[in-house]
N, C-alpha and C. Protein backbone atom coordinates (compact mmCIF):
# COMPACT_ATOMS: atom_id res chain seq x y z
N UNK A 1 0.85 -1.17 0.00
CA UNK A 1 0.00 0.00 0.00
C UNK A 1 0.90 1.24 0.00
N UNK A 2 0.58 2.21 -1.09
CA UNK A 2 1.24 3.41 -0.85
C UNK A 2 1.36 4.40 0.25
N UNK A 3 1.54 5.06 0.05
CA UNK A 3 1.63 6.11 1.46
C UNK A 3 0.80 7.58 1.16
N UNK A 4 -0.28 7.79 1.48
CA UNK A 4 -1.26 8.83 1.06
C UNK A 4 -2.15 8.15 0.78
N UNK A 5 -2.40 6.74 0.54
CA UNK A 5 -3.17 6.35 -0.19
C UNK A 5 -5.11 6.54 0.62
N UNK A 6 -6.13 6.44 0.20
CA UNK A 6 -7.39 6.08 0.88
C UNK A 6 -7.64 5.48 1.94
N UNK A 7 -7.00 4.10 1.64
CA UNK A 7 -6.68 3.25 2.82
C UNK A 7 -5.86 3.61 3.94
N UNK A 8 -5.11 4.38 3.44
CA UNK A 8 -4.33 5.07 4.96
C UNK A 8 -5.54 5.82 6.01
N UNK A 9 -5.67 7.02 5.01
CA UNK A 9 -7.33 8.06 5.65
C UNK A 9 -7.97 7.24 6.19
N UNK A 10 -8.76 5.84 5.42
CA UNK A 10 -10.11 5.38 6.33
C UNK A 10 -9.23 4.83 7.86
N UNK A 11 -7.90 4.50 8.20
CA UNK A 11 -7.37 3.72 8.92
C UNK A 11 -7.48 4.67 10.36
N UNK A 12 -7.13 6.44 9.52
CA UNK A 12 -7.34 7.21 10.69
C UNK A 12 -8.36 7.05 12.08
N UNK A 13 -7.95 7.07 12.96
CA UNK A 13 -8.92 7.40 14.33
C UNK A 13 -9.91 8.96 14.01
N UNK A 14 -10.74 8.36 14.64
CA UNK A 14 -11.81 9.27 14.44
C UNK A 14 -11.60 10.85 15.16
N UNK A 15 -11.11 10.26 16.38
CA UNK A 15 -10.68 11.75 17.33
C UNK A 15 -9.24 12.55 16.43
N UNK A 16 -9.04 11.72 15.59
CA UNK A 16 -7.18 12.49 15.04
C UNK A 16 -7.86 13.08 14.15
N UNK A 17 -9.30 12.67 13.37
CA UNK A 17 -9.93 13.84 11.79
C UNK A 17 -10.42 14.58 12.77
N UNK A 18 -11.13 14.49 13.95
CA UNK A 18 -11.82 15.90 14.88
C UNK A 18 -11.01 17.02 14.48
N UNK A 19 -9.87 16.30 15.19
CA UNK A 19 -8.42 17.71 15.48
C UNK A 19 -8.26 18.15 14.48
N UNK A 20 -7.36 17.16 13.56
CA UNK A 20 -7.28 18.05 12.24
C UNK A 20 -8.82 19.09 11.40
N UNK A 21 -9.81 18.45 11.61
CA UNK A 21 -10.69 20.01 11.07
C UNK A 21 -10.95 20.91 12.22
N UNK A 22 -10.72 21.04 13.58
CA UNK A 22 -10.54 21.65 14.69
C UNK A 22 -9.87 22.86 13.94
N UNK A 23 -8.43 22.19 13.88
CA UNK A 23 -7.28 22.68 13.51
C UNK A 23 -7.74 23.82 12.24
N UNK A 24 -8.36 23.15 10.84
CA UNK A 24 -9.09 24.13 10.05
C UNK A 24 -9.61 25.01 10.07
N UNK A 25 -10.59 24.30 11.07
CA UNK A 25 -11.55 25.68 11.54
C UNK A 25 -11.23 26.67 12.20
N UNK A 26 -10.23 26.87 13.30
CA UNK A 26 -9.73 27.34 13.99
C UNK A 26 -9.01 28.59 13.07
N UNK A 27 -8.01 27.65 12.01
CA UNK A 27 -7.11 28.99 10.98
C UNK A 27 -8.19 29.02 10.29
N UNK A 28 -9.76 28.64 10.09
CA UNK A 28 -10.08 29.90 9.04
C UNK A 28 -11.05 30.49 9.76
N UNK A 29 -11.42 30.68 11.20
CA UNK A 29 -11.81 31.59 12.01
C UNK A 29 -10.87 32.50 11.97
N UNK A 30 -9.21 32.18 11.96
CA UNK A 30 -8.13 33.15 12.49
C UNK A 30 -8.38 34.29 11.02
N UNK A 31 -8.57 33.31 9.90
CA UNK A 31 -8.11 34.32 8.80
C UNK A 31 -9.00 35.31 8.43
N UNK A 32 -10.38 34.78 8.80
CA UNK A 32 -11.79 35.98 9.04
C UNK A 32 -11.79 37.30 10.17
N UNK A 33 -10.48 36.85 11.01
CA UNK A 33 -10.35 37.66 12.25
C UNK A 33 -9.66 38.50 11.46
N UNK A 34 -8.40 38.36 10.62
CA UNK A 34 -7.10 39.30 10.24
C UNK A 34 -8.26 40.15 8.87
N UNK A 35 -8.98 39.32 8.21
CA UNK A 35 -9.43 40.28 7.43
C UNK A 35 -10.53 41.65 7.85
N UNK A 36 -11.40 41.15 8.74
CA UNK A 36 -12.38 41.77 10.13
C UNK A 36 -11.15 42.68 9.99
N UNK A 37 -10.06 42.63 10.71
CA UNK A 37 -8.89 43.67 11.69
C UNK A 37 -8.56 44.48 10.50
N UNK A 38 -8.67 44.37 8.86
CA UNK A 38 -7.90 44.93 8.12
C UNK A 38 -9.39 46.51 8.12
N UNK A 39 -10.13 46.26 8.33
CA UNK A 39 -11.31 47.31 8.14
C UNK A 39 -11.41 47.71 9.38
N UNK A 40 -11.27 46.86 10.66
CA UNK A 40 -11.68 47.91 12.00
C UNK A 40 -10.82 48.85 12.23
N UNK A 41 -9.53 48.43 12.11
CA UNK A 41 -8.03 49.06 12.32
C UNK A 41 -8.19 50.51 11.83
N UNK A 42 -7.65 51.77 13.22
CA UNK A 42 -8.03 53.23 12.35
C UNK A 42 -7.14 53.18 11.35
N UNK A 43 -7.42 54.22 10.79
CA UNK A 43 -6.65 54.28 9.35
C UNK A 43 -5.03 55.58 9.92
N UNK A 44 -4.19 54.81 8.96
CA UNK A 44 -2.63 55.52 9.45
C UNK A 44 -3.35 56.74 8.09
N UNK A 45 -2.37 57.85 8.95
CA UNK A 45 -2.12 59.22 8.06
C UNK A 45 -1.08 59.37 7.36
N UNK A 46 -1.24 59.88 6.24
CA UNK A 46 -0.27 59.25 5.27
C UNK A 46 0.69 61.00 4.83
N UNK A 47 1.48 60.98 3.93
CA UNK A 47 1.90 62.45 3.42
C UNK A 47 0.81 62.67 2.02
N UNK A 48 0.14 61.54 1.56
CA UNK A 48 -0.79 61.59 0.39
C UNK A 48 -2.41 62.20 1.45
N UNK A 49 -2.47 61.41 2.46
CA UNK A 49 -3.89 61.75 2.85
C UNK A 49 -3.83 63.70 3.76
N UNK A 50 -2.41 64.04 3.78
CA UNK A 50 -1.98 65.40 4.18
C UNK A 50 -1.98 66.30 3.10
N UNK A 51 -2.05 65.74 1.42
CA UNK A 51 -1.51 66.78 0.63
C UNK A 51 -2.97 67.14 0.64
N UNK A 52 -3.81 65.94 0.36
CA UNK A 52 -5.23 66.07 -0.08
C UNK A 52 -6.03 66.42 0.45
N UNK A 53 -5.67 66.64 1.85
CA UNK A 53 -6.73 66.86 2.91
C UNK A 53 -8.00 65.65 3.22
N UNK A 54 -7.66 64.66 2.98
CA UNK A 54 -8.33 63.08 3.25
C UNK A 54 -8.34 63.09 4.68
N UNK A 55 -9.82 63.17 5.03
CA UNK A 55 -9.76 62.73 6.06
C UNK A 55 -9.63 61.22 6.76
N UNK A 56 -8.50 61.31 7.60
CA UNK A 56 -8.61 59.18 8.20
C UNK A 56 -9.55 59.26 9.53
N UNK A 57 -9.77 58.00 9.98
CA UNK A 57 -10.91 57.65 11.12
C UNK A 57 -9.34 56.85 12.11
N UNK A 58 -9.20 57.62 13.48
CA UNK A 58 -8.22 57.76 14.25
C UNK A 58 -8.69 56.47 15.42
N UNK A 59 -9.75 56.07 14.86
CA UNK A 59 -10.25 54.81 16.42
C UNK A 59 -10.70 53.73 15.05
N UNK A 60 -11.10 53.15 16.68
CA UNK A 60 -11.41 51.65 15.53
C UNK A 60 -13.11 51.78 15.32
N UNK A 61 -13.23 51.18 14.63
CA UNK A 61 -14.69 50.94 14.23
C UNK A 61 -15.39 49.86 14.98
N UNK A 62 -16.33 50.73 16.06
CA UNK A 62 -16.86 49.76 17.00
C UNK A 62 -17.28 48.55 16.31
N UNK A 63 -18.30 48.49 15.37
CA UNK A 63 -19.25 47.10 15.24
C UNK A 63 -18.03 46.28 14.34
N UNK A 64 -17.17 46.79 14.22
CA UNK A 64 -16.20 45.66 13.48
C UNK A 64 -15.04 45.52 14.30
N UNK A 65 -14.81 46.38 15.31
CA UNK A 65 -14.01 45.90 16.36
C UNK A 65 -14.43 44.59 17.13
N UNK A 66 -15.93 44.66 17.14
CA UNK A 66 -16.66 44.22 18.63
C UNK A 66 -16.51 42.89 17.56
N UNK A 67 -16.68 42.54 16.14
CA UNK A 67 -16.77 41.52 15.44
C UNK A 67 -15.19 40.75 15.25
N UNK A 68 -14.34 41.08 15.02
CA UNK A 68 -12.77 41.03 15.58
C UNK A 68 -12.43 40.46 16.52
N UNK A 69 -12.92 41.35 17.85
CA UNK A 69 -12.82 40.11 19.36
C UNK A 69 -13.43 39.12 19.51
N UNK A 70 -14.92 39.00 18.51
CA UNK A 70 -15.37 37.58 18.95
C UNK A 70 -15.22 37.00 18.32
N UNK A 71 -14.63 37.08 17.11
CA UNK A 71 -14.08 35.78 16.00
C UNK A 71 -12.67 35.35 16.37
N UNK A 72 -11.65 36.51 17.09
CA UNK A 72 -10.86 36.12 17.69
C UNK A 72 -10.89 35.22 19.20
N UNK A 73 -11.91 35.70 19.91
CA UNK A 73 -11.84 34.60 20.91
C UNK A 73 -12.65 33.17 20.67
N UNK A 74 -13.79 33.04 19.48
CA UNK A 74 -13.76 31.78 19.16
C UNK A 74 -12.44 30.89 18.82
N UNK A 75 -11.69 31.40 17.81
CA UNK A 75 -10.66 30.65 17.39
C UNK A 75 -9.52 30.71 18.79
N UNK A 76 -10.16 31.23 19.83
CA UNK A 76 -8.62 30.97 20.55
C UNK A 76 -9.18 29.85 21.48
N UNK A 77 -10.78 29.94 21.58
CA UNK A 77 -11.45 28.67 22.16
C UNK A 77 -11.28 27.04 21.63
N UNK A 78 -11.17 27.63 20.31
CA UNK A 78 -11.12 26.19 19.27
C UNK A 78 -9.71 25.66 18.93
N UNK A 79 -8.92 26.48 19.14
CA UNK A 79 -7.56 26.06 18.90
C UNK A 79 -7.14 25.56 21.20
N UNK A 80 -7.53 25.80 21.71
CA UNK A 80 -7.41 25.55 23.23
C UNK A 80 -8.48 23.98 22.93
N UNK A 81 -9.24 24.15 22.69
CA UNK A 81 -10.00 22.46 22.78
C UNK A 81 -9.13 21.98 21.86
N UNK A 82 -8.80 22.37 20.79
CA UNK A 82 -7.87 21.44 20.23
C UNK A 82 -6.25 21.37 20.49
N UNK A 83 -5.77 21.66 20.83
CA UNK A 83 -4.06 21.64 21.47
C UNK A 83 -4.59 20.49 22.91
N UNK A 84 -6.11 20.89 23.89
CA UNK A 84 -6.28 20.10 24.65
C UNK A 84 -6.33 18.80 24.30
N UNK A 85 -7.54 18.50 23.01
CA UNK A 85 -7.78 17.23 22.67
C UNK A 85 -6.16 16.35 21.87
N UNK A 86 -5.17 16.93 21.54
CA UNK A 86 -3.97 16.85 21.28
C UNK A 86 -3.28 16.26 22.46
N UNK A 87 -3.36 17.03 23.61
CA UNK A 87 -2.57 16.75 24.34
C UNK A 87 -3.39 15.03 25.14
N UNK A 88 -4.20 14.69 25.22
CA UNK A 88 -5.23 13.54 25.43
C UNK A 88 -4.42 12.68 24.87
N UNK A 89 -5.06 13.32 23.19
CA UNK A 89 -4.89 11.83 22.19
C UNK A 89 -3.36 11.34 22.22
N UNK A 90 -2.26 12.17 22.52
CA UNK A 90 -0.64 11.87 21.95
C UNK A 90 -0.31 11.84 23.37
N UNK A 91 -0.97 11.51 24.82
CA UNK A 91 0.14 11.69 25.71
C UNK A 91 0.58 10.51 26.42
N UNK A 92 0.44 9.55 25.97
CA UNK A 92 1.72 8.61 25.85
C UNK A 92 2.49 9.06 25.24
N UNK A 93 2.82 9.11 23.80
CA UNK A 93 3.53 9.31 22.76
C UNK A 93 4.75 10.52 23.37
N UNK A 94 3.89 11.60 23.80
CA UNK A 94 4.51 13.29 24.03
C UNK A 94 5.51 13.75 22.63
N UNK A 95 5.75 13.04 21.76
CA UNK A 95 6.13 13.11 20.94
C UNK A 95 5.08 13.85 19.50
N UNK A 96 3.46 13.64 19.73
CA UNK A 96 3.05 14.31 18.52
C UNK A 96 2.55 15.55 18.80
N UNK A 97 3.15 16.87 19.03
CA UNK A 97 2.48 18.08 18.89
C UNK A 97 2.10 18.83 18.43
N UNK A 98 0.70 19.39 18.12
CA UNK A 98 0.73 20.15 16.37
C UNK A 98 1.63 21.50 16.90
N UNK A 99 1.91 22.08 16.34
CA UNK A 99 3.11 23.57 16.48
C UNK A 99 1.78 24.32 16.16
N UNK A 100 1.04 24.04 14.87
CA UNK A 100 0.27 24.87 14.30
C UNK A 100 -0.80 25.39 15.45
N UNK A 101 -1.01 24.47 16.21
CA UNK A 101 -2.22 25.12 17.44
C UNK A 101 -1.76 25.86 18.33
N UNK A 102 -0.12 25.69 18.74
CA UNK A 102 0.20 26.67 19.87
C UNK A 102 0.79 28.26 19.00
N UNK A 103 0.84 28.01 17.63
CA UNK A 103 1.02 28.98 16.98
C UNK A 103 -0.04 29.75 16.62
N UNK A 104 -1.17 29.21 16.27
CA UNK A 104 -2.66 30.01 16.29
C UNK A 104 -3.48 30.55 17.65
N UNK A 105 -2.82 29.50 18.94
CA UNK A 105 -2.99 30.34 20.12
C UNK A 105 -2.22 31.37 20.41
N UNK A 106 -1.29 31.66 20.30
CA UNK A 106 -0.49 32.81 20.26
C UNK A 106 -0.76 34.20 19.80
N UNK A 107 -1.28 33.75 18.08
CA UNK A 107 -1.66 34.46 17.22
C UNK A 107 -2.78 35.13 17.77
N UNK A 108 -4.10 34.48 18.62
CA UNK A 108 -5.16 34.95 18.92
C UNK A 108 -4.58 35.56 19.98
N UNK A 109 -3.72 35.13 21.01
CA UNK A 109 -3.74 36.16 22.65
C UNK A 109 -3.14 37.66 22.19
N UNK A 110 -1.89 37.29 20.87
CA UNK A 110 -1.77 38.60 20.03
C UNK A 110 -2.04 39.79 19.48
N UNK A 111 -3.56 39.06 18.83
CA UNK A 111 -4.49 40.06 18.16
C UNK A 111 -5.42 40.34 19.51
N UNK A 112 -6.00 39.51 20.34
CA UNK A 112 -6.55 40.05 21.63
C UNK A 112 -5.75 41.39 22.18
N UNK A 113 -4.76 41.15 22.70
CA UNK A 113 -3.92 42.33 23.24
C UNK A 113 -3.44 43.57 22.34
N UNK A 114 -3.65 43.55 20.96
CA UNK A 114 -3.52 44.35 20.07
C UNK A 114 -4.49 45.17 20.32
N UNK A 115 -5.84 44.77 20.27
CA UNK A 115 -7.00 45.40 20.07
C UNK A 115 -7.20 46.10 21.85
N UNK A 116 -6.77 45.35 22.42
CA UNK A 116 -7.34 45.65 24.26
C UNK A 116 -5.98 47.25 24.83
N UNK A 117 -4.88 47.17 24.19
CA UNK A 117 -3.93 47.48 24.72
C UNK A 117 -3.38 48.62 24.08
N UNK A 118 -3.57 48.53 22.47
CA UNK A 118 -3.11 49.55 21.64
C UNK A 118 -3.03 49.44 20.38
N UNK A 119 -2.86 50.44 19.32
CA UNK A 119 -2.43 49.56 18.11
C UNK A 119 -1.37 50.93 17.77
């Protein structure tokens, strides 16, 4: 049998496909958060928005701020059940850790404290 093959997938444990679409869901909650942040974020003043007299918006935009923190703290919920359910399934092993979940938790306590603290 090859290696990738079908038969490998159906062989998977059921709790190891949880994680891995955990894991999915989690980065494409994260990536709905960074795009959310690209519109709440005030706008920088530029030497173009000074020649023109453009006005920028100096705060964030409440209803897309308030949408930002909670897509960010879902994914920091979903990546925490999953690094948890990780740490379950592999701890005999201690050897299988996804990186990717303590890297998307990070990412979320990141953008949390971005938004809470300053930008």
């Amino acid at each position: 049998m090859k290696r990738g093959s079908i038969d490998d997938l159906k062989k998977v444990p059921f709790w190891s496909r949880v994680l891995g679409l955990l894991c999915i869901f989690g980065w494409v909650i994260f990536v709905i958060a960074t795009i959310v942040f690209n519109y709440a974020k005030p706008e920088r003043n530029t030497i173009l928005t000074q020649i023109f007299g453009i006005p920028v918006r100096d705060y964030w935009h409440i209803t897309l701020g308030d949408l930002f923190v909670i897509t960010l703290c879902i994914g920091l919920i979903i990546s925490l059940i999953s690094l948890a359910l990780n740490f379950v399934l592999f701890r005999q092993h201690k050897q299988h850790i996804w990186v990717n979940l303590v890297i998307l938790v990070l990412s979320c306590l990141g953008g949390l404290s971005l938004y809470f603290f300053g930008f």
